[in-house]
Structures are given as C-alpha cells and as structure tokens.
PDB file of N, CA and C in Angstrom:
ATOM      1  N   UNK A   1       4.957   8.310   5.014  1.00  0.00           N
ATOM      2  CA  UNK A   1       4.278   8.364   3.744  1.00  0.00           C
ATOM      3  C   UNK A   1       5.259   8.342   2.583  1.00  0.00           C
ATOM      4  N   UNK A   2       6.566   8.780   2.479  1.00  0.00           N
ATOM      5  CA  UNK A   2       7.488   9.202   1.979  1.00  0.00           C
ATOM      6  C   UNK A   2       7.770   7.497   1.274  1.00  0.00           C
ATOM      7  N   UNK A   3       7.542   6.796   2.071  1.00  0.00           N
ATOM      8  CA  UNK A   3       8.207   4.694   1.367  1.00  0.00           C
ATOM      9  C   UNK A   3       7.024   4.437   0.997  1.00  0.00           C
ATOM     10  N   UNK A   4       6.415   4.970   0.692  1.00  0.00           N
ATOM     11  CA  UNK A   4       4.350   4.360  -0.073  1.00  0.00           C
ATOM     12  C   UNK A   4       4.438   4.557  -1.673  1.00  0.00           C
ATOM     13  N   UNK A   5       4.892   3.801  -2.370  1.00  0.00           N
ATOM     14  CA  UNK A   5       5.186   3.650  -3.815  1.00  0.00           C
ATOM     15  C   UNK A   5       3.654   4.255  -4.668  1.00  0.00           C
ATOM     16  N   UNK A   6       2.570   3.163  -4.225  1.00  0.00           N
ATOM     17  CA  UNK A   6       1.737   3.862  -4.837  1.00  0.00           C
ATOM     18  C   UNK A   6       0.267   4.287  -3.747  1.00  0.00           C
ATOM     19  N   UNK A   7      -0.028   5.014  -3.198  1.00  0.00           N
ATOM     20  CA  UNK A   7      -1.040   5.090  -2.199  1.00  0.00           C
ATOM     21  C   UNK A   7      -2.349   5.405  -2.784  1.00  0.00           C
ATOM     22  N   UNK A   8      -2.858   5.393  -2.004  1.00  0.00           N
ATOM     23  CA  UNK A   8      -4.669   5.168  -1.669  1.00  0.00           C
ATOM     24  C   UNK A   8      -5.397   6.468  -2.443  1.00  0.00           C
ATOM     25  N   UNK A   9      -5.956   6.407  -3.409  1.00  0.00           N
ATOM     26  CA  UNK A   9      -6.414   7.801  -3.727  1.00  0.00           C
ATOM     27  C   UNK A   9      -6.729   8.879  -2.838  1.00  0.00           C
ATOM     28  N   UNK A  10      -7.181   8.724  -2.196  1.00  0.00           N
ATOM     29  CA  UNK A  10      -7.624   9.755  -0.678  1.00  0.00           C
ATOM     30  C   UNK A  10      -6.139  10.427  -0.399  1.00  0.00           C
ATOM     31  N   UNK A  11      -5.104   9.575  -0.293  1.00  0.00           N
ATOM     32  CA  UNK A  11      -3.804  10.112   0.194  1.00  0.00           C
ATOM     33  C   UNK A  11      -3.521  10.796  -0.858  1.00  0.00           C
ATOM     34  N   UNK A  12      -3.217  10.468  -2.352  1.00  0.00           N
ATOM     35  CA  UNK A  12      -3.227  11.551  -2.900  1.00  0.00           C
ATOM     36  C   UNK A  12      -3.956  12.719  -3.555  1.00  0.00           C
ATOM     37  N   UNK A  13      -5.023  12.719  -3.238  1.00  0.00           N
ATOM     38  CA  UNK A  13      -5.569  14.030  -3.340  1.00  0.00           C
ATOM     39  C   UNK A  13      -5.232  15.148  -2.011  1.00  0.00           C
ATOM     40  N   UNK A  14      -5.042  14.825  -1.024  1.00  0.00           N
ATOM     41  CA  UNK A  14      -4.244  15.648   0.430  1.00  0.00           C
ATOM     42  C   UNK A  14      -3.065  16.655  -0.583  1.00  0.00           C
ATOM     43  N   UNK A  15      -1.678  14.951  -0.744  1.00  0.00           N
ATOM     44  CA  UNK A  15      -0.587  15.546  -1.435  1.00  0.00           C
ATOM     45  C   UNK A  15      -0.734  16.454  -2.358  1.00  0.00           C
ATOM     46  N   UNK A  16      -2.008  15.747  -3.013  1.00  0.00           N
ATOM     47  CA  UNK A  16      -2.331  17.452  -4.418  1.00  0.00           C
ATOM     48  C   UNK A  16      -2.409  18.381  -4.391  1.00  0.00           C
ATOM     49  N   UNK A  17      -3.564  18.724  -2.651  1.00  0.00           N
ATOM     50  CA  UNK A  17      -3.722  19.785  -2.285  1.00  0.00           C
ATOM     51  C   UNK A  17      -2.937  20.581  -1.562  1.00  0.00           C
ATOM     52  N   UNK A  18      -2.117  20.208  -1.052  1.00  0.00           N
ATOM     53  CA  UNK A  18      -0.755  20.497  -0.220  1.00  0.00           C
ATOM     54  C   UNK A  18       0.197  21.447  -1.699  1.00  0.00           C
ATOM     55  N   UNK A  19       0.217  20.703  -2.625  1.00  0.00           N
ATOM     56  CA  UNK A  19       1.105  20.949  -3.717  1.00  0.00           C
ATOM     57  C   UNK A  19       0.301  22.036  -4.570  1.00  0.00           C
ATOM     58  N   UNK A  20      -0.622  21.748  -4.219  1.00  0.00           N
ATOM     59  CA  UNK A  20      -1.710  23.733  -4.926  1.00  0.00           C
ATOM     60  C   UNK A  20      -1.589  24.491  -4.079  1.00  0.00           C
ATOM     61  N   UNK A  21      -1.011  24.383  -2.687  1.00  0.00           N
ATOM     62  CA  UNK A  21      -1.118  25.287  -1.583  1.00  0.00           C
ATOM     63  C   UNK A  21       0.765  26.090  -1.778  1.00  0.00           C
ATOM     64  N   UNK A  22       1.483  25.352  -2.248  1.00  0.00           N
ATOM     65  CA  UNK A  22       2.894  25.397  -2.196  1.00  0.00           C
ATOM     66  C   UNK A  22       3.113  25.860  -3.633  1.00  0.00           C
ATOM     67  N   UNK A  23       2.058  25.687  -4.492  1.00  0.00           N
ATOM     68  CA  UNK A  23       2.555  26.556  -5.829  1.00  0.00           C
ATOM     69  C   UNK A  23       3.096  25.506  -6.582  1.00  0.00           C
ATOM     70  N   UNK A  24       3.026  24.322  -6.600  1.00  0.00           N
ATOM     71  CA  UNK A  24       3.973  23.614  -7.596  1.00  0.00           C
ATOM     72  C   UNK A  24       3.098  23.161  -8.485  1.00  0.00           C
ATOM     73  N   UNK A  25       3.697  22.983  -9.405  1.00  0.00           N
ATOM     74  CA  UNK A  25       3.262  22.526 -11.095  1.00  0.00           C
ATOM     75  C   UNK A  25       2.733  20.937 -11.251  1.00  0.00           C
ATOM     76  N   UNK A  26       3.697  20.472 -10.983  1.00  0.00           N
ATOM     77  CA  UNK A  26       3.937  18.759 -11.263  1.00  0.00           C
ATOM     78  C   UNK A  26       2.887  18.624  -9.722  1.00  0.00           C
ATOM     79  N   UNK A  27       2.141  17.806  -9.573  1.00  0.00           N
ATOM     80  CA  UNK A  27       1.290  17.129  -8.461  1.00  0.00           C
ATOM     81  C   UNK A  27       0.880  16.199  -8.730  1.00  0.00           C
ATOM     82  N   UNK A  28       1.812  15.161  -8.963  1.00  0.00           N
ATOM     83  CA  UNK A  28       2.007  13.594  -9.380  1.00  0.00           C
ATOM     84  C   UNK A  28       2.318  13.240  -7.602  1.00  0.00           C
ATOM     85  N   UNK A  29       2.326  12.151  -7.472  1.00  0.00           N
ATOM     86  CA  UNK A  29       2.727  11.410  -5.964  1.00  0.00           C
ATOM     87  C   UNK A  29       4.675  11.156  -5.874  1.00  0.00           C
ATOM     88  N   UNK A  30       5.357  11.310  -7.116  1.00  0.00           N
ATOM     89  CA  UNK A  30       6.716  11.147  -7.228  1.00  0.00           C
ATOM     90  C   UNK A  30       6.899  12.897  -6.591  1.00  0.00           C
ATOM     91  N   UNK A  31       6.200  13.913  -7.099  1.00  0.00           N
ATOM     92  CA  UNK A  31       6.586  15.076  -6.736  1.00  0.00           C
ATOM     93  C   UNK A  31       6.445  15.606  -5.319  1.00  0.00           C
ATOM     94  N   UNK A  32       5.138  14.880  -4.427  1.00  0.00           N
ATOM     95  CA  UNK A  32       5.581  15.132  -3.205  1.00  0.00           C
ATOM     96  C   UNK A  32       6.529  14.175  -2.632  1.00  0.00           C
ATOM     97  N   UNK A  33       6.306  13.503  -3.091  1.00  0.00           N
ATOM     98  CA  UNK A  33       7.642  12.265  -2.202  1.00  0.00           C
ATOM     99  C   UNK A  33       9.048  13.044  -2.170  1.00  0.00           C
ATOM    100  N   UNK A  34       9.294  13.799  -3.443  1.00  0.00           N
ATOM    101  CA  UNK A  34      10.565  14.559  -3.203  1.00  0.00           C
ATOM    102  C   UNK A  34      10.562  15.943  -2.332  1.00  0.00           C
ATOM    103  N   UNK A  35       8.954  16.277  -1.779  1.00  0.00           N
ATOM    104  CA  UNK A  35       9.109  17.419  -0.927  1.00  0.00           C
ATOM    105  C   UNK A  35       9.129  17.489   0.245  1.00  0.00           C
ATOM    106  N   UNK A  36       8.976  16.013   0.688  1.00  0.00           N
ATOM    107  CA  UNK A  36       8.847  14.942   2.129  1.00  0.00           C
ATOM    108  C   UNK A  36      10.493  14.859   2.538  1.00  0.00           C
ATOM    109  N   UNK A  37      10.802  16.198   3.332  1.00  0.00           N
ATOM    110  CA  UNK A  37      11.683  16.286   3.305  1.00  0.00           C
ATOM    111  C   UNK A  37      12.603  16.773   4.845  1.00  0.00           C
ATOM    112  N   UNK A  38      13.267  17.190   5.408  1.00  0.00           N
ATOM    113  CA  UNK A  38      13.662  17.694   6.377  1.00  0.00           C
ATOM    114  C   UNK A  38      12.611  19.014   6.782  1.00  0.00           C
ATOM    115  N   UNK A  39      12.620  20.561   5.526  1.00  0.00           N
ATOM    116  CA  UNK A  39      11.912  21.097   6.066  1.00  0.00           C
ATOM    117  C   UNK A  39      10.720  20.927   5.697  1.00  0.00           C
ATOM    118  N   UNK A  40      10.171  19.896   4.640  1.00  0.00           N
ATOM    119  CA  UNK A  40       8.672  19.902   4.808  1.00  0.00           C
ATOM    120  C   UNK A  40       7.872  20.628   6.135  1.00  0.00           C
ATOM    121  N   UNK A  41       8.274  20.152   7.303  1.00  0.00           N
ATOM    122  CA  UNK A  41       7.347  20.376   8.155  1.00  0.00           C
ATOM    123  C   UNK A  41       7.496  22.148   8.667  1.00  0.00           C
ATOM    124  N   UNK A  42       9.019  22.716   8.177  1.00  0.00           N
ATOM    125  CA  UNK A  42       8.933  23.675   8.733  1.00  0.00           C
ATOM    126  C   UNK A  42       8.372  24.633   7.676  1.00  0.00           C
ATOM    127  N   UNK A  43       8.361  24.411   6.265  1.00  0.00           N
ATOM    128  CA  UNK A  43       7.365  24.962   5.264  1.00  0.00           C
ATOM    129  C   UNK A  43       5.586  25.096   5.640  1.00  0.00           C
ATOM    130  N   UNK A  44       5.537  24.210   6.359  1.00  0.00           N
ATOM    131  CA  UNK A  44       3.795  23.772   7.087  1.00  0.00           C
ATOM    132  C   UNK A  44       3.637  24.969   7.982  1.00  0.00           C
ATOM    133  N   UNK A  45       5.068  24.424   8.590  1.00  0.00           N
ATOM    134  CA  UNK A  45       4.612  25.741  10.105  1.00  0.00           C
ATOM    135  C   UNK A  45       4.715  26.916   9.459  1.00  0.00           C
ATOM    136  N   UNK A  46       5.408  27.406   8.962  1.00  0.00           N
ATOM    137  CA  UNK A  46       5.773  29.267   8.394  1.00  0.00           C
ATOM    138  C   UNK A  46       4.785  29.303   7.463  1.00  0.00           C
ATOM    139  N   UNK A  47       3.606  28.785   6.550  1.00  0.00           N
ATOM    140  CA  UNK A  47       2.868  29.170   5.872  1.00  0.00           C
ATOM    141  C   UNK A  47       2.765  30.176   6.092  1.00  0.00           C
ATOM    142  N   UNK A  48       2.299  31.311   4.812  1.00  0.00           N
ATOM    143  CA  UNK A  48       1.827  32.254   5.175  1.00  0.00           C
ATOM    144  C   UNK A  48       0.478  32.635   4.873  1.00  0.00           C
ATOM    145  N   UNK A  49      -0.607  31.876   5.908  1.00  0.00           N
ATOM    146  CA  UNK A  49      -1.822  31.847   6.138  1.00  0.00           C
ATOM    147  C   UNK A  49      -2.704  33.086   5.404  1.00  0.00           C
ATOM    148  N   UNK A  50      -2.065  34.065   5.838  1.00  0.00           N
ATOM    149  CA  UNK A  50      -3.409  35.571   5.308  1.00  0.00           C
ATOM    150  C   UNK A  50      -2.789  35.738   3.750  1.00  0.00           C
ATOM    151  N   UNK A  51      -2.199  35.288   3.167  1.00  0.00           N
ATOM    152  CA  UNK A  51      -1.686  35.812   2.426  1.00  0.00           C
ATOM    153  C   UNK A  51      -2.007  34.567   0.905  1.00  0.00           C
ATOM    154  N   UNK A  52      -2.994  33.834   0.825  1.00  0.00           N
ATOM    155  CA  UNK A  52      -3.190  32.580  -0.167  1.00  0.00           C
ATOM    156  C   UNK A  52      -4.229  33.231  -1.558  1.00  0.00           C
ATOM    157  N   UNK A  53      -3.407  33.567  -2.416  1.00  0.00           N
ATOM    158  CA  UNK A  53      -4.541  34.051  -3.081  1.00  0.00           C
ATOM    159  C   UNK A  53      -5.468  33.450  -3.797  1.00  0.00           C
ATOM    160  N   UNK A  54      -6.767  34.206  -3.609  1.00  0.00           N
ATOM    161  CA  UNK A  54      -7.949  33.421  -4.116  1.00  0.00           C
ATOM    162  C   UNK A  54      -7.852  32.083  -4.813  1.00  0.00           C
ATOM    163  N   UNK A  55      -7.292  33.148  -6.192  1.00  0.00           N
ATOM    164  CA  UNK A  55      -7.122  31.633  -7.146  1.00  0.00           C
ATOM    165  C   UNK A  55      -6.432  30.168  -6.859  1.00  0.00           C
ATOM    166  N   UNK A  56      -5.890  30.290  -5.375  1.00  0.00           N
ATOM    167  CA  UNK A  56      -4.673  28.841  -5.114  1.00  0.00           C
ATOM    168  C   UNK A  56      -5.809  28.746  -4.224  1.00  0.00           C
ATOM    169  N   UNK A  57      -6.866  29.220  -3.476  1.00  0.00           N
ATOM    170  CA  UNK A  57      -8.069  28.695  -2.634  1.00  0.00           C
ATOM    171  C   UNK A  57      -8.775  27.870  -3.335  1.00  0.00           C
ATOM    172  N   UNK A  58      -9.546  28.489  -4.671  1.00  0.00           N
ATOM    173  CA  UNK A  58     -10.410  27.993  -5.081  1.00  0.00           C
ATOM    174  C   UNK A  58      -9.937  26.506  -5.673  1.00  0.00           C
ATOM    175  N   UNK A  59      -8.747  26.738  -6.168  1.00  0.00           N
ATOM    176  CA  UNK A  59      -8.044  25.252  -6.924  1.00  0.00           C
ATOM    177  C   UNK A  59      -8.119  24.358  -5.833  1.00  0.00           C
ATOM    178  N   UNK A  60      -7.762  24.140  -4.805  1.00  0.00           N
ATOM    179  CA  UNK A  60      -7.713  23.605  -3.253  1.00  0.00           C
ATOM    180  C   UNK A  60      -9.355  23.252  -3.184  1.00  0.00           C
ATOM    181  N   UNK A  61     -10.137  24.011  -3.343  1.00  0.00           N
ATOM    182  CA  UNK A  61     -11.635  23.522  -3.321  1.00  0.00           C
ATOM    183  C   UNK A  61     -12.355  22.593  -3.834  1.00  0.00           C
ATOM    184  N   UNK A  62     -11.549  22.234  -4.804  1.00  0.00           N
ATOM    185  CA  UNK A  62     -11.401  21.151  -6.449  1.00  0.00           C
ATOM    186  C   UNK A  62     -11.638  19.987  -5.261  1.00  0.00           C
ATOM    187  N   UNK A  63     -10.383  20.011  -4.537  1.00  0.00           N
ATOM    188  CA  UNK A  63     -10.062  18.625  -3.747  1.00  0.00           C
ATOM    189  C   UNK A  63     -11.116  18.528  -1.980  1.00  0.00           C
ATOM    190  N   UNK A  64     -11.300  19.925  -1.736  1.00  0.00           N
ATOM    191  CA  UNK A  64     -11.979  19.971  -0.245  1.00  0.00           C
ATOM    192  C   UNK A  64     -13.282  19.558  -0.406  1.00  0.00           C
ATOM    193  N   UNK A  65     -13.587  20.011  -1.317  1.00  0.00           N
ATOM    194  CA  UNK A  65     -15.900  19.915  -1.261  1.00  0.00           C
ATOM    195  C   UNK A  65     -15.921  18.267  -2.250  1.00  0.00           C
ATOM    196  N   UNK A  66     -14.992  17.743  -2.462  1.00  0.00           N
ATOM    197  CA  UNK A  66     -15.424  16.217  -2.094  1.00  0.00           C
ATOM    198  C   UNK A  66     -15.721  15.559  -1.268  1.00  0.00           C
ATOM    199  N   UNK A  67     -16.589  14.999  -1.313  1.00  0.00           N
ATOM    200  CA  UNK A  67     -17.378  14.332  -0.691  1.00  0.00           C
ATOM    201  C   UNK A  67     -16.463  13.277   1.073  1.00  0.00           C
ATOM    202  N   UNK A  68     -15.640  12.727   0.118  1.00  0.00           N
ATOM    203  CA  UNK A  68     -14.399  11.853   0.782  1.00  0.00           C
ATOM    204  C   UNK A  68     -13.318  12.544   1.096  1.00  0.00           C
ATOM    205  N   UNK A  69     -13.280  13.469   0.669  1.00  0.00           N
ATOM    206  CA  UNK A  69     -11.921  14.453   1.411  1.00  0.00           C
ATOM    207  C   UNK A  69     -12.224  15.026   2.933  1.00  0.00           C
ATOM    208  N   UNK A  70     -12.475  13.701   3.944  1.00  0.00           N
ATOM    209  CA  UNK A  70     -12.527  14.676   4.803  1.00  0.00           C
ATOM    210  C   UNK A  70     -12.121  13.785   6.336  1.00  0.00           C
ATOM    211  N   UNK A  71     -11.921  13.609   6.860  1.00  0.00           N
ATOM    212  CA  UNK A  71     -10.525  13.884   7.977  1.00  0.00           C
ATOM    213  C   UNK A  71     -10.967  12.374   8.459  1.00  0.00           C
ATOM    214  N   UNK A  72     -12.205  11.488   8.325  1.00  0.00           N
ATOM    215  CA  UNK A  72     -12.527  10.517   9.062  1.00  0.00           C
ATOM    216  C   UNK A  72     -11.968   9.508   8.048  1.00  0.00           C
ATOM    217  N   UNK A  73     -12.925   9.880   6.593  1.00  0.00           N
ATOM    218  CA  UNK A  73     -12.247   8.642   5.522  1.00  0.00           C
ATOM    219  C   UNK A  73     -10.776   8.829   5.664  1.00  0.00           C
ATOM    220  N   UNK A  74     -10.120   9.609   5.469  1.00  0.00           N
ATOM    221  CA  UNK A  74      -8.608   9.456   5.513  1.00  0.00           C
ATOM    222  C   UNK A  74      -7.858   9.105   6.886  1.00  0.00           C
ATOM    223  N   UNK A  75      -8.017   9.405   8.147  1.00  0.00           N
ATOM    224  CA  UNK A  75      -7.666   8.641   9.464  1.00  0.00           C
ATOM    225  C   UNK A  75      -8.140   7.312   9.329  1.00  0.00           C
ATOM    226  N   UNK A  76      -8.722   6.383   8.480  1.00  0.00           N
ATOM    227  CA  UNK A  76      -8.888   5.283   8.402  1.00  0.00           C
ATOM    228  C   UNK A  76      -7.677   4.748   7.201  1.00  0.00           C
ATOM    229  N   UNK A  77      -7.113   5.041   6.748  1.00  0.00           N
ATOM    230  CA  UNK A  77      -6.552   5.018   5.645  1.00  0.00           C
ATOM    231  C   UNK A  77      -4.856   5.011   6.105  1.00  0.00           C
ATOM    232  N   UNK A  78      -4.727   6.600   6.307  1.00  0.00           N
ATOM    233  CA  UNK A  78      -3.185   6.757   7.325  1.00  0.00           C
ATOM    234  C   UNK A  78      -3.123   8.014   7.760  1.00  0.00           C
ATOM    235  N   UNK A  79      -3.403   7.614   9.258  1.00  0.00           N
ATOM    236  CA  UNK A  79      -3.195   8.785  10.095  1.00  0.00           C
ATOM    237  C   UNK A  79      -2.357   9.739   9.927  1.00  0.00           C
ATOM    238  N   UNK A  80      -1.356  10.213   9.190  1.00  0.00           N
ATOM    239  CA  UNK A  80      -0.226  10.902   9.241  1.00  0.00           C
ATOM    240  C   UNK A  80      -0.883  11.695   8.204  1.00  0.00           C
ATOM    241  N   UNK A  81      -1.697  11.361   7.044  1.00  0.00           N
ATOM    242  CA  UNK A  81      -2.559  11.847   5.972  1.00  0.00           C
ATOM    243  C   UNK A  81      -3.567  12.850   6.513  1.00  0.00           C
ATOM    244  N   UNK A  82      -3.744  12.183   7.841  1.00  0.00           N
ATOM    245  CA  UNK A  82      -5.211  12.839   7.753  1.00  0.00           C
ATOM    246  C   UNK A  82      -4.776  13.883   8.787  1.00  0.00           C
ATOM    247  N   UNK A  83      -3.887  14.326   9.228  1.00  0.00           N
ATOM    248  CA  UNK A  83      -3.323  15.320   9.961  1.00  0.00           C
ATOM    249  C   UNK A  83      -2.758  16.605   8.741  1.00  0.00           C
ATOM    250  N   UNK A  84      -2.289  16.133   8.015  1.00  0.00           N
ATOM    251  CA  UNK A  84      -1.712  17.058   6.786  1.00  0.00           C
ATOM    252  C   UNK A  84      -3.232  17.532   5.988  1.00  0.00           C
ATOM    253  N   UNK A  85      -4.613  16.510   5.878  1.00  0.00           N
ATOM    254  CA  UNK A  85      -5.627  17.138   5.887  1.00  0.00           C
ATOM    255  C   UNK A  85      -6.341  18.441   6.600  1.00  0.00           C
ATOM    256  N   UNK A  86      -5.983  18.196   7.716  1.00  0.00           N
ATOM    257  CA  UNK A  86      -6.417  19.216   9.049  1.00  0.00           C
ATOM    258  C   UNK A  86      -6.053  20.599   8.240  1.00  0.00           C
ATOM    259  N   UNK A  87      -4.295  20.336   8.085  1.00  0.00           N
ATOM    260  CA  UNK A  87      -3.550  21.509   7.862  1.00  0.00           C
ATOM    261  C   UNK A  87      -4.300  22.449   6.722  1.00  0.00           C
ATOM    262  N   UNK A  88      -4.366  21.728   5.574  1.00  0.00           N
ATOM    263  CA  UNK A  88      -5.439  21.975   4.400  1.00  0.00           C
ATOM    264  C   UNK A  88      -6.166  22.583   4.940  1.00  0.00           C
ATOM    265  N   UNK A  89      -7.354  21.956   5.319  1.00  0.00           N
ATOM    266  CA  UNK A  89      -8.859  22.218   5.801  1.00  0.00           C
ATOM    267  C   UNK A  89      -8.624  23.867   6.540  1.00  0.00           C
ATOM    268  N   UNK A  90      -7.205  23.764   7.467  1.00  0.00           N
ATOM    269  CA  UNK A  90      -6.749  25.166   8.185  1.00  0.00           C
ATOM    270  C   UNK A  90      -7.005  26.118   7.240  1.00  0.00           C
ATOM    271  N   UNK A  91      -6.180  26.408   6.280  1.00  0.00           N
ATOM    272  CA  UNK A  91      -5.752  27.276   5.025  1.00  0.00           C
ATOM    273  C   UNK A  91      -7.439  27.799   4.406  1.00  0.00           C
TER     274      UNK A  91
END
C-alpha cells in the first residue's frame, strides 16, 4: 500500500481510521505512507486494546457506521486494506 500515490477512497478512510486509533493529527494519505513502516505492524500487534478512550472510539465511528466501510467492499479493492479493516473493526 505504501507505492499507491493516490488510492481508492475506501483505502483511505481505513488509513484515517488507523490514524484516529494512533492519535495522530495530520490523516492525509502522505501521513500514513510515512507510518508504513518497519514497526507499523508491531504498533498493530502491542495496541493497547482496553485502554482506547471513548472519545478516539467515537471519532473511529465517523468512518465504521458507513455504509461502505466494511470488509467485503474493501477486499475487492486491496486485500491488504481490508485486513487492516478487520484490525479497526477489532478495536
């Protein structure tokens, strides 16, 4: 996902939500591309699940209770997306 200059709206609303889950400010598609990184994935795994407060849930909800945010439209799109969806949907 990291060489996708400009992607599919679906893909970035995931990255958005990923980036409300991680606390960051900027949630442009240049800003995850720079977080697509070595430990990206180990930031995924160590989340700290019980611990998300409300207010970074509900912002995340912005992007979940759409309609199209949800694991089939985006596995049509790019599978690697729609796995980082799952993760979301986890949280």
């Amino acid at each position: 996902m990291k060489a996708v200059k400009v992607p599919h709206l679906l893909i970035e609303k995931v990255a958005a939500a990923i980036m409300v889950l991680f606390g960051m400010k900027d949630r442009d598609w240049n800003s995850f591309r720079k977080i697509l990184n070595p430990d990206f994935l180990e930031r995924l795994r160590c989340y700290d699940y019980g611990n998300v407060d409300p207010k970074v849930l509900k912002e995340v909800e912005k992007y979940t209770n759409q309609g199209d945010f949800n694991f089939e439209s985006i596995y049509k799109i790019n599978k690697s997306a729609a796995v980082l969806l799952r993760w979301v949907l986890f949280v």
